[in-house]
C-alpha atoms as a PDB file:
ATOM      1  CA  UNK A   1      31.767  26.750 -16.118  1.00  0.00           C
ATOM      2  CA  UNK A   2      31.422  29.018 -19.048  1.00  0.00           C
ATOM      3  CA  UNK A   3      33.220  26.823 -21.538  1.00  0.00           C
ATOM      4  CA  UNK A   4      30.330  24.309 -20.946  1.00  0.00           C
ATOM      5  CA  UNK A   5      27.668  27.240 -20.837  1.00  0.00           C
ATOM      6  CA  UNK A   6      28.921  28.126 -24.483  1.00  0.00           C
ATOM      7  CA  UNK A   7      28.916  24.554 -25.709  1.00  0.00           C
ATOM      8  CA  UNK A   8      25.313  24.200 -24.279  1.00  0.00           C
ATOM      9  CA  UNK A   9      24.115  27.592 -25.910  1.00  0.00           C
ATOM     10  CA  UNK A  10      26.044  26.244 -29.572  1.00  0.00           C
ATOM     11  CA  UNK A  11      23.690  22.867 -29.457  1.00  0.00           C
ATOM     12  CA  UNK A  12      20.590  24.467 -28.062  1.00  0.00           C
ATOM     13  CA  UNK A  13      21.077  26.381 -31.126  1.00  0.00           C
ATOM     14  CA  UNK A  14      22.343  24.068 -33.708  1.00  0.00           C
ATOM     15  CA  UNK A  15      19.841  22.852 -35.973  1.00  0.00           C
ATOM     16  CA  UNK A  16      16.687  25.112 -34.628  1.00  0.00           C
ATOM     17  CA  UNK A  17      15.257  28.033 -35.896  1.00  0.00           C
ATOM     18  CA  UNK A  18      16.774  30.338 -33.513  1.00  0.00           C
ATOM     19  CA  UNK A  19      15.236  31.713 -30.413  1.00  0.00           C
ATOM     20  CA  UNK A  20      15.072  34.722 -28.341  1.00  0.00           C
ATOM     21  CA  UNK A  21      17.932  35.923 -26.031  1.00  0.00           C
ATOM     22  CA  UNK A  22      15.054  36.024 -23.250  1.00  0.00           C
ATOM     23  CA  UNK A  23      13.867  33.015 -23.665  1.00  0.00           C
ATOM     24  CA  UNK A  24      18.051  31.939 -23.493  1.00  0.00           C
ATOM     25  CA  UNK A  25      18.236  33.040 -20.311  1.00  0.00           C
ATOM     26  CA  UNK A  26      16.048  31.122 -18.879  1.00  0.00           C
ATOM     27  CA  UNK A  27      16.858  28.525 -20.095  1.00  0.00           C
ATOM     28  CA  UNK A  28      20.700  28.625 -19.399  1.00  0.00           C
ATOM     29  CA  UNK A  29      19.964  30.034 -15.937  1.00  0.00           C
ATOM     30  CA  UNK A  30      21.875  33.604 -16.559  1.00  0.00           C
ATOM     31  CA  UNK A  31      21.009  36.871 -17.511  1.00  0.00           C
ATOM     32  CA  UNK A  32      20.321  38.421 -21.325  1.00  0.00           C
ATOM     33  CA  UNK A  33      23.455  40.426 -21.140  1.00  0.00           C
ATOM     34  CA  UNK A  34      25.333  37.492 -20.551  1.00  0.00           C
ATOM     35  CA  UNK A  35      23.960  35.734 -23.129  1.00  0.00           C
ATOM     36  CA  UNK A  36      24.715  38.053 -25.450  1.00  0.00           C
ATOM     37  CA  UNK A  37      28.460  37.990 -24.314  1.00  0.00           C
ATOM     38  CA  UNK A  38      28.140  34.467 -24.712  1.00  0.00           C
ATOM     39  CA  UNK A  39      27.302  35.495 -28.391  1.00  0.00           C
ATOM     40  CA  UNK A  40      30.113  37.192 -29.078  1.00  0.00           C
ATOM     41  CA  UNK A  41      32.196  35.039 -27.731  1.00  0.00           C
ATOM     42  CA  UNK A  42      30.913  32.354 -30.121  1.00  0.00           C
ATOM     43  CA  UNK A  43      31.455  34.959 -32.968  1.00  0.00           C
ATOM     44  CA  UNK A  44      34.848  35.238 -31.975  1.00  0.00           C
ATOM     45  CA  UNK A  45      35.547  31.389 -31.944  1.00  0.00           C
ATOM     46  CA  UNK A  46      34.216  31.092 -35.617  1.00  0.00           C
ATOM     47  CA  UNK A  47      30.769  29.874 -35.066  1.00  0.00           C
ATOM     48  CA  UNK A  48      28.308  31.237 -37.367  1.00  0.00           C
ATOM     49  CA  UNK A  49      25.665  32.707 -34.705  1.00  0.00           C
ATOM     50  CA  UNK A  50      24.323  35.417 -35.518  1.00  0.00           C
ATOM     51  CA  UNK A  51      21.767  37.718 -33.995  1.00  0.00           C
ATOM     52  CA  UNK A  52      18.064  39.536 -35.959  1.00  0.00           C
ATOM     53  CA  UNK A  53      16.085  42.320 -34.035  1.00  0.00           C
ATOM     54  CA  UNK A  54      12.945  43.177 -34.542  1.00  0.00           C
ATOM     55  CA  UNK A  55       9.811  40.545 -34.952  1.00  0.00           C
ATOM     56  CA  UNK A  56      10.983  37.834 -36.096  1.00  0.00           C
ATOM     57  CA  UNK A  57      13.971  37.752 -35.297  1.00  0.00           C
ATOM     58  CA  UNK A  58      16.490  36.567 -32.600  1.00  0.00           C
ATOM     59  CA  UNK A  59      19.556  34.086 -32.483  1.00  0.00           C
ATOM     60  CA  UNK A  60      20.569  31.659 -34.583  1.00  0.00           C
ATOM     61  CA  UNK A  61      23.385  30.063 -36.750  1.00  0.00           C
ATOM     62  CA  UNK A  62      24.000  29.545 -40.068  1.00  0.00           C
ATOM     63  CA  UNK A  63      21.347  27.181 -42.065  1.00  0.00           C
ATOM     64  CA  UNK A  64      22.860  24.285 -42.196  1.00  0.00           C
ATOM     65  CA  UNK A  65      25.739  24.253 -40.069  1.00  0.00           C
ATOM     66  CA  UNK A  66      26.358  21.532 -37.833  1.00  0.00           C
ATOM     67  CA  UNK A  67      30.058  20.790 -35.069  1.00  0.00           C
ATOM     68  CA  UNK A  68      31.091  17.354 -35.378  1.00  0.00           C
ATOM     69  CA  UNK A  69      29.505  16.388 -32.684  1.00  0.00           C
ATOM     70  CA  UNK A  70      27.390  14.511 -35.033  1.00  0.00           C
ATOM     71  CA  UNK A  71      29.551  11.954 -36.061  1.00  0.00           C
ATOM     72  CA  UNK A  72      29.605  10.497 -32.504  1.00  0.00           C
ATOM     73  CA  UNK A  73      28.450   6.746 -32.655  1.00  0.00           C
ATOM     74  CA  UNK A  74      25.279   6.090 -30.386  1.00  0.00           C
ATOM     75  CA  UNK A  75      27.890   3.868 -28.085  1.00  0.00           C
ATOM     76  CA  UNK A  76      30.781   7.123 -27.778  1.00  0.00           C
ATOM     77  CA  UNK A  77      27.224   9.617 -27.425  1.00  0.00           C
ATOM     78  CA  UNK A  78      26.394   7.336 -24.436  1.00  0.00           C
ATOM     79  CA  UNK A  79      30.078   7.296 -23.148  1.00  0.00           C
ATOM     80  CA  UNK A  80      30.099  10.884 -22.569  1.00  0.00           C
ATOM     81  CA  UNK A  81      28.555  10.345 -19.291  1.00  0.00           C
ATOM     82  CA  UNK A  82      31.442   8.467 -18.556  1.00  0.00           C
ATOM     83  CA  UNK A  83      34.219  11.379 -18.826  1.00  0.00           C
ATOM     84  CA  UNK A  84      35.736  11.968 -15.711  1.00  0.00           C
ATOM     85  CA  UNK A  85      35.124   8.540 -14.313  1.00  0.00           C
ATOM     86  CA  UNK A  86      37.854   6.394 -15.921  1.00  0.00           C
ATOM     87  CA  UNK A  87      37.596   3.670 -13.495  1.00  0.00           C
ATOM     88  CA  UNK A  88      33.890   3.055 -14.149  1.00  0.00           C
ATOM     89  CA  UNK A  89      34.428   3.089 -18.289  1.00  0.00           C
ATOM     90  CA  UNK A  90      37.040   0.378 -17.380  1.00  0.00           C
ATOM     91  CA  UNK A  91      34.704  -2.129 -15.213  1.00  0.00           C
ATOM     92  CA  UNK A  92      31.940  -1.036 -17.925  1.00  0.00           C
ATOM     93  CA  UNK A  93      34.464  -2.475 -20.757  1.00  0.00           C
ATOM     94  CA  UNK A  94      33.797   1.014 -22.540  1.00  0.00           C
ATOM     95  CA  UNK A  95      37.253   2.701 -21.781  1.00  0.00           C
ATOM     96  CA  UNK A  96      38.090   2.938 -25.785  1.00  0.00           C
ATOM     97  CA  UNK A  97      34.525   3.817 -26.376  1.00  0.00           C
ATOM     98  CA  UNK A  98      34.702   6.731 -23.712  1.00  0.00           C
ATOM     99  CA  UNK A  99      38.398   7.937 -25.155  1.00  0.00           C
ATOM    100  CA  UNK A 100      37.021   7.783 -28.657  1.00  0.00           C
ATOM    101  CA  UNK A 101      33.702  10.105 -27.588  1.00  0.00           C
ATOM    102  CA  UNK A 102      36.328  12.253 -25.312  1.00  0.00           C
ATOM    103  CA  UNK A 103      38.573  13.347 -28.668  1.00  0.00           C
ATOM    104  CA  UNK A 104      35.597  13.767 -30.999  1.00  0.00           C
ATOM    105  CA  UNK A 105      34.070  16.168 -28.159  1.00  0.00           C
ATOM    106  CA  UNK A 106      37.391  18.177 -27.929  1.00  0.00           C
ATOM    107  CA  UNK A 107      37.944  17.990 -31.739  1.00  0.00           C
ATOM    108  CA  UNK A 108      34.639  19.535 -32.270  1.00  0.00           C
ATOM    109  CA  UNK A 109      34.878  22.439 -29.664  1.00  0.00           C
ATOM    110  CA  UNK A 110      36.324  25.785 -31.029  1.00  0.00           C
ATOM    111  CA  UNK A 111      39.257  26.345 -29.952  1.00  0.00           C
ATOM    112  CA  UNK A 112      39.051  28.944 -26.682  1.00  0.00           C
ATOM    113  CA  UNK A 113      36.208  26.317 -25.368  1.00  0.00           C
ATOM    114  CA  UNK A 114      38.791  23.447 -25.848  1.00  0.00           C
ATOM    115  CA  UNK A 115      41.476  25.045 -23.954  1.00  0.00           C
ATOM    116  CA  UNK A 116      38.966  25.485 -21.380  1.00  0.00           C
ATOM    117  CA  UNK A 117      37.843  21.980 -21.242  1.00  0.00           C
ATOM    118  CA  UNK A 118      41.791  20.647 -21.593  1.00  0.00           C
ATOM    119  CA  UNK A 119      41.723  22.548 -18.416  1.00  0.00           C
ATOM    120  CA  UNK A 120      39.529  20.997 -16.182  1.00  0.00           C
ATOM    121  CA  UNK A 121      40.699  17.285 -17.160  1.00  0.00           C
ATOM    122  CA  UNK A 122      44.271  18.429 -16.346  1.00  0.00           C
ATOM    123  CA  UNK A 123      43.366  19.919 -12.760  1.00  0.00           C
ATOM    124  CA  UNK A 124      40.615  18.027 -11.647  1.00  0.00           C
ATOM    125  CA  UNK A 125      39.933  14.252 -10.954  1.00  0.00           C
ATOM    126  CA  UNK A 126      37.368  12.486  -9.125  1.00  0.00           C
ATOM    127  CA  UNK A 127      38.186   9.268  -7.569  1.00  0.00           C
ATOM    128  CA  UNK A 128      34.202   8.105  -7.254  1.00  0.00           C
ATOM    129  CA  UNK A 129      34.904   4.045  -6.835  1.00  0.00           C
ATOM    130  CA  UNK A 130      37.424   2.788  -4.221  1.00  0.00           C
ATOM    131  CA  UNK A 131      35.892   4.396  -1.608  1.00  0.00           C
ATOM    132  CA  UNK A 132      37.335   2.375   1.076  1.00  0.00           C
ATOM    133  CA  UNK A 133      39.458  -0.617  -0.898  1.00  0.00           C
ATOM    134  CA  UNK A 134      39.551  -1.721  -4.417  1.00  0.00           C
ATOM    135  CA  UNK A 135      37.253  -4.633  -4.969  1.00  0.00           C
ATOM    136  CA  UNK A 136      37.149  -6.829  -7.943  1.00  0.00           C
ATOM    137  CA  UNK A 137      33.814  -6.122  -9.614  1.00  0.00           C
ATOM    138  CA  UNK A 138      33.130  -9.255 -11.354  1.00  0.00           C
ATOM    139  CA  UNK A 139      34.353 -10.415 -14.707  1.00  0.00           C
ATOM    140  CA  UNK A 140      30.053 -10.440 -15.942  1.00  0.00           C
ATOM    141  CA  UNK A 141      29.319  -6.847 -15.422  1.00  0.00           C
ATOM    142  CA  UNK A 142      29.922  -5.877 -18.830  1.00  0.00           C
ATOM    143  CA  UNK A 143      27.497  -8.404 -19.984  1.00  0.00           C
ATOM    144  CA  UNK A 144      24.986  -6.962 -17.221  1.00  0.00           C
ATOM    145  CA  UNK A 145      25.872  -3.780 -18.577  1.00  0.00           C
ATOM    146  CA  UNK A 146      24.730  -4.901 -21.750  1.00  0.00           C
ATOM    147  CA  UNK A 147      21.179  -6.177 -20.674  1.00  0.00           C
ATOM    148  CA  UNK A 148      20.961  -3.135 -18.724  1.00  0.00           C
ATOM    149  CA  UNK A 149      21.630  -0.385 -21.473  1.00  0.00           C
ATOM    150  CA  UNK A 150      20.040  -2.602 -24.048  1.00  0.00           C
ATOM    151  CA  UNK A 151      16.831  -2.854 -22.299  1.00  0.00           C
ATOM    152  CA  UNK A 152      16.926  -6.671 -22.496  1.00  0.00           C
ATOM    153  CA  UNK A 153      15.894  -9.600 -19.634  1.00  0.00           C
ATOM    154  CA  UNK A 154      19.232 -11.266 -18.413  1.00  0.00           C
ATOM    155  CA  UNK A 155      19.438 -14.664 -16.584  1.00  0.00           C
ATOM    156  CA  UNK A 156      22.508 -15.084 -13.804  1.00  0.00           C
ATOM    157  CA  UNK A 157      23.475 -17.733 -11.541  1.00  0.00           C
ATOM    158  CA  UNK A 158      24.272 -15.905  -8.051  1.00  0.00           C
ATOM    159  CA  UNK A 159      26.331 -16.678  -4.892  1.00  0.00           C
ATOM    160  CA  UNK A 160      23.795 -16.675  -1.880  1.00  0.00           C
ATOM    161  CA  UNK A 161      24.031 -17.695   1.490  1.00  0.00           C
ATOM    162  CA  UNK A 162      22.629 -21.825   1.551  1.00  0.00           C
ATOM    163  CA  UNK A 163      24.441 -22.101  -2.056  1.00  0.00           C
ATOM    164  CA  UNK A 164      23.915 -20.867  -5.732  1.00  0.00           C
ATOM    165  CA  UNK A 165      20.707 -19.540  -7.026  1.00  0.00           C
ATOM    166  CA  UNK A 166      19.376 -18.791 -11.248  1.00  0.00           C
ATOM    167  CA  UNK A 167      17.377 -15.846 -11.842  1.00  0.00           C
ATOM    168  CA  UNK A 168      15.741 -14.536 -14.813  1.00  0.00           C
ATOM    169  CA  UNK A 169      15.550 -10.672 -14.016  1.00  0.00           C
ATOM    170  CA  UNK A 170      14.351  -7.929 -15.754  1.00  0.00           C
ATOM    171  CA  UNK A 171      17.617  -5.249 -15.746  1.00  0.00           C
ATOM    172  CA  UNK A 172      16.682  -1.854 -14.374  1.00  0.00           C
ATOM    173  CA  UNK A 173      19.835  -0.119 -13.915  1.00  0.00           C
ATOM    174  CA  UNK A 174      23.520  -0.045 -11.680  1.00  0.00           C
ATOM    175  CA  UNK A 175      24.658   0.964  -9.114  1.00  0.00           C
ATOM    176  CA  UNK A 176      28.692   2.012  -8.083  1.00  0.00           C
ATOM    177  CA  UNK A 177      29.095   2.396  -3.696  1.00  0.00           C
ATOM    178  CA  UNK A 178      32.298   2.355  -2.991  1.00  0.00           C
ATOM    179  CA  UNK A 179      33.695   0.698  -5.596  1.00  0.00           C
ATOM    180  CA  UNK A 180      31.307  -2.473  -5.321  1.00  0.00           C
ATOM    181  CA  UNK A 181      29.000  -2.859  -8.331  1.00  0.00           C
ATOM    182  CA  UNK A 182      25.156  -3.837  -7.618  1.00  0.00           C
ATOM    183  CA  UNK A 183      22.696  -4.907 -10.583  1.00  0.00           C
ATOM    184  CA  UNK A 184      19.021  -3.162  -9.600  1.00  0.00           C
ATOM    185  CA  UNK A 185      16.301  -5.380 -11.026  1.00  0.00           C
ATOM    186  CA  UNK A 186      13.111  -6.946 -11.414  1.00  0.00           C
ATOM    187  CA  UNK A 187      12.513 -10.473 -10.345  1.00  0.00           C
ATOM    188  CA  UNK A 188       8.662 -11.453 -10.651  1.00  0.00           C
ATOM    189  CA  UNK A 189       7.099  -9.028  -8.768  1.00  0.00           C
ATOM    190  CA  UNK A 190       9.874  -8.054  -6.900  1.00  0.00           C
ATOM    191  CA  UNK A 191      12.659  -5.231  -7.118  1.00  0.00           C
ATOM    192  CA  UNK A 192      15.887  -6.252  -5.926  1.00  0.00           C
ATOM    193  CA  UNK A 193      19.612  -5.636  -5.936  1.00  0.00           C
ATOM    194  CA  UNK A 194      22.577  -8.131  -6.938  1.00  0.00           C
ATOM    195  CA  UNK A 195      26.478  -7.841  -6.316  1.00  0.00           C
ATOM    196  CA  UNK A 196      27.444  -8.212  -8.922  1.00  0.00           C
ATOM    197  CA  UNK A 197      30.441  -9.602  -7.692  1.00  0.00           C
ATOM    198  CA  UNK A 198      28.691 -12.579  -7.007  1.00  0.00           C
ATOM    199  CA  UNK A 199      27.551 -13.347  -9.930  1.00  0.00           C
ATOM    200  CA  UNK A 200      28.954 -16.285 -11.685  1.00  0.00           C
ATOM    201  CA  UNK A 201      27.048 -16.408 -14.588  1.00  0.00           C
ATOM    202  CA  UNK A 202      25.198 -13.885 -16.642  1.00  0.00           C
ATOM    203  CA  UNK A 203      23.328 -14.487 -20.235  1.00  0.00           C
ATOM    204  CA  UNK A 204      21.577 -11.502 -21.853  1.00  0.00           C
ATOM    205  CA  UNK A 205      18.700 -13.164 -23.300  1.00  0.00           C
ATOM    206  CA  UNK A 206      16.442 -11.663 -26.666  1.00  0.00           C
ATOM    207  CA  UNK A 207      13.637 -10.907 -24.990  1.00  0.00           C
ATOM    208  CA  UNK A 208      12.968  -7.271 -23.865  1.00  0.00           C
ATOM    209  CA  UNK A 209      13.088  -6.789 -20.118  1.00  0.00           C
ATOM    210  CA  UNK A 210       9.987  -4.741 -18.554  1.00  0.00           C
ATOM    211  CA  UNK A 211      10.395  -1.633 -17.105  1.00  0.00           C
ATOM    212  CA  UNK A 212       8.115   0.319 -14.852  1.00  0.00           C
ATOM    213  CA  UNK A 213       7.187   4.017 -16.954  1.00  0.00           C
ATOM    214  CA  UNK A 214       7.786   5.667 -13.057  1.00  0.00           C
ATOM    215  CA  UNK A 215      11.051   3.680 -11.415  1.00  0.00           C
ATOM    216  CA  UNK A 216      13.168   6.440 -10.660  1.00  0.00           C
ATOM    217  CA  UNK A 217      16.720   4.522 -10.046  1.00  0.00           C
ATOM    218  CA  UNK A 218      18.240   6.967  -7.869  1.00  0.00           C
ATOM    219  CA  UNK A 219      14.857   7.284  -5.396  1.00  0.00           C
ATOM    220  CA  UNK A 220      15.019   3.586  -4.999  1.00  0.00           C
ATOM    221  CA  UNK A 221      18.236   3.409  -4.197  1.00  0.00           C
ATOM    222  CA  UNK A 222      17.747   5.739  -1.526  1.00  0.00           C
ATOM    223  CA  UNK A 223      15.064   3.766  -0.406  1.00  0.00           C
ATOM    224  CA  UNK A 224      16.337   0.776  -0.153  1.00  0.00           C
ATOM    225  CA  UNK A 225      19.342   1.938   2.212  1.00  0.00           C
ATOM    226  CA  UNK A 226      17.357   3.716   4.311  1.00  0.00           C
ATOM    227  CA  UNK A 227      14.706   0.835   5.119  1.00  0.00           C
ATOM    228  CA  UNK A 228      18.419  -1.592   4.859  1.00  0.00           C
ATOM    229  CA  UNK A 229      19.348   1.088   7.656  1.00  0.00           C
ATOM    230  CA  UNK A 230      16.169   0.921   9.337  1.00  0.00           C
ATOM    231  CA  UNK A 231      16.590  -3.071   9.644  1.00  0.00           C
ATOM    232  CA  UNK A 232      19.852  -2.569  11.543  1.00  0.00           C
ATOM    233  CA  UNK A 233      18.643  -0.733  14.032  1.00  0.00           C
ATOM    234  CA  UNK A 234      17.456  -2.692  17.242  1.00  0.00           C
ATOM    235  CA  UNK A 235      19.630  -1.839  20.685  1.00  0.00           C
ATOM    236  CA  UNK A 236      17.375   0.618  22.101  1.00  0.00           C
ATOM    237  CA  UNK A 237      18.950   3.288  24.625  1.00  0.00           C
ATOM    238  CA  UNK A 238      18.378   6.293  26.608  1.00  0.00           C
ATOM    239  CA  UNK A 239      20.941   9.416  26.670  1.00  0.00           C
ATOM    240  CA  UNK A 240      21.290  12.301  27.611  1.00  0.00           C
ATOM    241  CA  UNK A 241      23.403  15.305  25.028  1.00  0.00           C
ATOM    242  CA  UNK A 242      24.870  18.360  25.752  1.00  0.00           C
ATOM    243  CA  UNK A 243      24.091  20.811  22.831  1.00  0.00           C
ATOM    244  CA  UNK A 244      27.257  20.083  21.110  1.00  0.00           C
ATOM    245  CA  UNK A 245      27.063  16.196  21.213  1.00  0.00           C
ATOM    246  CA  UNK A 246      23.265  16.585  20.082  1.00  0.00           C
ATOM    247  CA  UNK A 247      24.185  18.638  16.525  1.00  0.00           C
ATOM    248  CA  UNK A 248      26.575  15.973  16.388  1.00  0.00           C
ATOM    249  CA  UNK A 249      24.949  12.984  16.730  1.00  0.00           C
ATOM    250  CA  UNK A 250      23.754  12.944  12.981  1.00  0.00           C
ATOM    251  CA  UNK A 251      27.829  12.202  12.236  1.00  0.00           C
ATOM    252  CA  UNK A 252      28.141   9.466  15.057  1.00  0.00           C
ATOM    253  CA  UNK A 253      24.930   7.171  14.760  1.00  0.00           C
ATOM    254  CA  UNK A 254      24.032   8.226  11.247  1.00  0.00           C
ATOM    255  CA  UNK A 255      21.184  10.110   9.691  1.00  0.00           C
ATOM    256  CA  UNK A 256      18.769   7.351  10.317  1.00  0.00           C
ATOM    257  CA  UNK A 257      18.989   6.545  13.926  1.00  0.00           C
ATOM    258  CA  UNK A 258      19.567  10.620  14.959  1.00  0.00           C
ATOM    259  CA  UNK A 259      15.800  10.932  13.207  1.00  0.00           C
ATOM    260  CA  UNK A 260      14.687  11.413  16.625  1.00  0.00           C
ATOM    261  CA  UNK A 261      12.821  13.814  18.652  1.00  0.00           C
ATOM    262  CA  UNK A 262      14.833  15.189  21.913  1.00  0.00           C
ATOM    263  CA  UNK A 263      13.069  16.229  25.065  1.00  0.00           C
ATOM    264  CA  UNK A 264      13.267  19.740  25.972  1.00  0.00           C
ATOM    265  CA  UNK A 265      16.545  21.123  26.850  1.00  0.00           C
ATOM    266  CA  UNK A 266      17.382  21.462  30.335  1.00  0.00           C
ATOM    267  CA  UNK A 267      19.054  24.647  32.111  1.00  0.00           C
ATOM    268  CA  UNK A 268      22.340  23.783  30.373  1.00  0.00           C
ATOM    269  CA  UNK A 269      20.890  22.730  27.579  1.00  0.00           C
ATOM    270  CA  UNK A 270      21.536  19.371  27.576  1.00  0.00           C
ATOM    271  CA  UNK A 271      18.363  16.873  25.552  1.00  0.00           C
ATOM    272  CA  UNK A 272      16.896  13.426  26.511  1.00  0.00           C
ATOM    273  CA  UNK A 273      16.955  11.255  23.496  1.00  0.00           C
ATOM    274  CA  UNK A 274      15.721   7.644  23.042  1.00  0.00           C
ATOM    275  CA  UNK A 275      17.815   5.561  20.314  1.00  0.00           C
ATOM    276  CA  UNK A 276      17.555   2.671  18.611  1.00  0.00           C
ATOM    277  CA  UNK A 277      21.193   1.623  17.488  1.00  0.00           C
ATOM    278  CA  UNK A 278      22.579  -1.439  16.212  1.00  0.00           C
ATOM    279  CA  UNK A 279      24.272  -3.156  18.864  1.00  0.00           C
ATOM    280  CA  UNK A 280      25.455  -2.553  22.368  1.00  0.00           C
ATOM    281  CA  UNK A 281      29.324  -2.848  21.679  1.00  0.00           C
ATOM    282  CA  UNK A 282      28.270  -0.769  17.950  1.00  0.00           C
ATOM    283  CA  UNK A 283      26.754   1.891  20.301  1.00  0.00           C
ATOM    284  CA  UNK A 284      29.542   1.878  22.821  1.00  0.00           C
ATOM    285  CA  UNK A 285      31.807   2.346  19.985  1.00  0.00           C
ATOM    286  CA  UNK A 286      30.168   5.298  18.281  1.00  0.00           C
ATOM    287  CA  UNK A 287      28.928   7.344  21.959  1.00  0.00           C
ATOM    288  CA  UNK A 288      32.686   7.815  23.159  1.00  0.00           C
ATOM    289  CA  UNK A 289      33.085   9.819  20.235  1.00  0.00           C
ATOM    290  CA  UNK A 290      31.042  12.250  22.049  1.00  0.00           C
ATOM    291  CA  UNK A 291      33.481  12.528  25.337  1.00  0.00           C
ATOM    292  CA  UNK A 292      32.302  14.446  27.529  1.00  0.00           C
ATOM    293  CA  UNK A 293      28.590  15.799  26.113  1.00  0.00           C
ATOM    294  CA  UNK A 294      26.690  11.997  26.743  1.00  0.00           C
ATOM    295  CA  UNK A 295      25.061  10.470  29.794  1.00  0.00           C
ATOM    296  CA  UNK A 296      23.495   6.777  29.577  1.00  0.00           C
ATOM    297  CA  UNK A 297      20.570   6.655  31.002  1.00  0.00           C
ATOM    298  CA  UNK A 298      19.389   2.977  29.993  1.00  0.00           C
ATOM    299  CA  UNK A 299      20.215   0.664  29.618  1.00  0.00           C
ATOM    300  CA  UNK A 300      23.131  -0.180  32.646  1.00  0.00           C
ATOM    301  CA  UNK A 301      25.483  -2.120  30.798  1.00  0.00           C
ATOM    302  CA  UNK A 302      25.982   0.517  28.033  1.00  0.00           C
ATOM    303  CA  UNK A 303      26.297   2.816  31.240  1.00  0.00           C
ATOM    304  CA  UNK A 304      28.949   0.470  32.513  1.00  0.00           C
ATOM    305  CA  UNK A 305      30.388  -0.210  29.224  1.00  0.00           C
ATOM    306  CA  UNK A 306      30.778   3.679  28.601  1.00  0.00           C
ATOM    307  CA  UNK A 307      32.324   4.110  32.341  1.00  0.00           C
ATOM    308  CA  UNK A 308      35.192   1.695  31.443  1.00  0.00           C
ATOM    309  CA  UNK A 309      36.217   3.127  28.221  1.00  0.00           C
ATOM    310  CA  UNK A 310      36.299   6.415  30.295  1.00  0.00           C
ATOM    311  CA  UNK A 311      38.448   4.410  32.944  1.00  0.00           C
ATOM    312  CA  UNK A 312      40.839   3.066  30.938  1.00  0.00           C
ATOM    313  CA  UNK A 313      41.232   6.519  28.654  1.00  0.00           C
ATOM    314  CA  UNK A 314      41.797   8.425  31.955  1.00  0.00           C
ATOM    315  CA  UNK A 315      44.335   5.382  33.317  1.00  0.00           C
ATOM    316  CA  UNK A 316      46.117   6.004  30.062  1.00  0.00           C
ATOM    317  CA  UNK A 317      46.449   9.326  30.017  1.00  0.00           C
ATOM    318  CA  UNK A 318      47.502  10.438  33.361  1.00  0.00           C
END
């Protein structure tokens, strides 16, 4: 954590006029002592910060001095968000680009905040795709990629169900679950997303794709699985929770269907809830998980359904 404080305090630095150690602090969320032993630290390294009291004066470096970060392309610049997530940089088709912004970063760190950094990448990796099983993401995405980064209108011929369809879509960003790819975009009025493991065709095309000032990528993806959530949900059913299967209901049925209200608790503290789930052999499924700590009250086949599990469980383990 502090090797990446430092860096940030060297390039909120580089180039400016130099600043306050207050203002510092607030900015790098810590407190004016420590970044004054952030300072020194940089002193130590061989950066040329230096320090001014009085009106006036404040922190700064050395006029003119500059770390080689600035020789990074505008391709390896954009790669750094890619450290850490090799597998990504490889479906992206910007490994090289990534290992190319990766050296230039650690060649132009001093040398304690490079140790620091060599650190990290040595103990800790995060496995973010491949979730549940590798799956092929497409041999197009880095041509989506492309449209998408470049701000440009792409047209793709995409695997439905009923056959093939083209779209001309205006790009506004992707999207990595689980190691499946998905293509977020416009098409006419519509916002939309693609596998883009279905795609079996992609063109980027000249013409600049339009983009909404306000879409917030992240917030619609939320969105979207929620309501995509929401859609799933039709088996309505009546239970009743003991206190510990009611905290952990959230973990069986999901966030979405546990958004419910409960009926106040009994003597033993046991709820009333009314669900909607999926699908009666879904629900089944997902209540014996909760043993014990859930009635059915409605409707009588999940009852019986529930009863037989509990049968055979109790047959089995006599």
């Amino acid at each position: 954590m502090r090797s990446s404080r430092l860096l940030n305090l060297m390039l909120r630095l580089q180039g400016g006029p130099g600043t306050t150690a207050a203002r510092l602090a607030e900015q790098l969320g810590v407190s004016v002592r420590t970044v004054y032993r952030d300072v020194a630290a940089l002193q130590a390294a061989g950066v040329p910060v230096w320090t001014e009291s009085g009106p006036g004066g404040g922190i700064r470096l050395l006029d003119g001095w500059q770390s080689k970060l600035s020789g990074m392309t505008g391709a390896e610049t954009s790669a750094l968000m890619l450290l850490g997530i090799p597998d990504v940089a490889q479906d992206l088709g910007l490994a090289d680009v990534a290992a190319r912004a990766e050296s230039k970063l650690l060649g132009a760190l001093p040398l304690p905040l490079r140790a620091g950094a060599l650190l990290w990448r040595e103990r800790l990796h995060v496995d973010a795709p491949g979730w549940f099983e590798s799956t092929p993401s497409g041999e197009h995405l880095p041509a989506v990629a492309a449209a998408v980064f470049e701000g440009r209108r792409l047209r793709i011929r995409y695997r439905r169900r009923g056959g093939e369809a083209t779209r001309t879509l205006d790009p506004l960003g992707l999207v990595a679950k689980a190691g499946v790819w998905y293509l977020v975009a416009r098409h006419r009025d519509r916002t939309l997303s693609y596998r883009v493991s279905r795609i079996d065709g992609a063109q980027v095309l000249d013409a600049q794709a339009a983009r909404p000032d306000d879409f917030d990528l992240a917030a619609w993806w939320a969105a979207s699985m929620a309501e995509f959530d929401r859609a799933l949900l039709r088996y309505p059913c009546r239970l009743r929770l003991s206190p510990y299967a009611w905290r952990r209901l959230p973990d069986v049925v999901g966030e979405e269907a546990a958004r419910v209200e409960p009926s106040e608790a009994d003597e033993q503290g046991w709820v009333t809830v009314d669900l909607m789930l999926e699908a009666e052999e879904v629900a089944l499924d997902q209540l014996t998980a909760l043993g014990g700590g859930v009635e059915v009250l409605e409707p009588a086949s999940l009852r019986a359904g529930l009863r037989a599990v509990a049968e055979e469980v109790a047959r089995r383990n006599r």
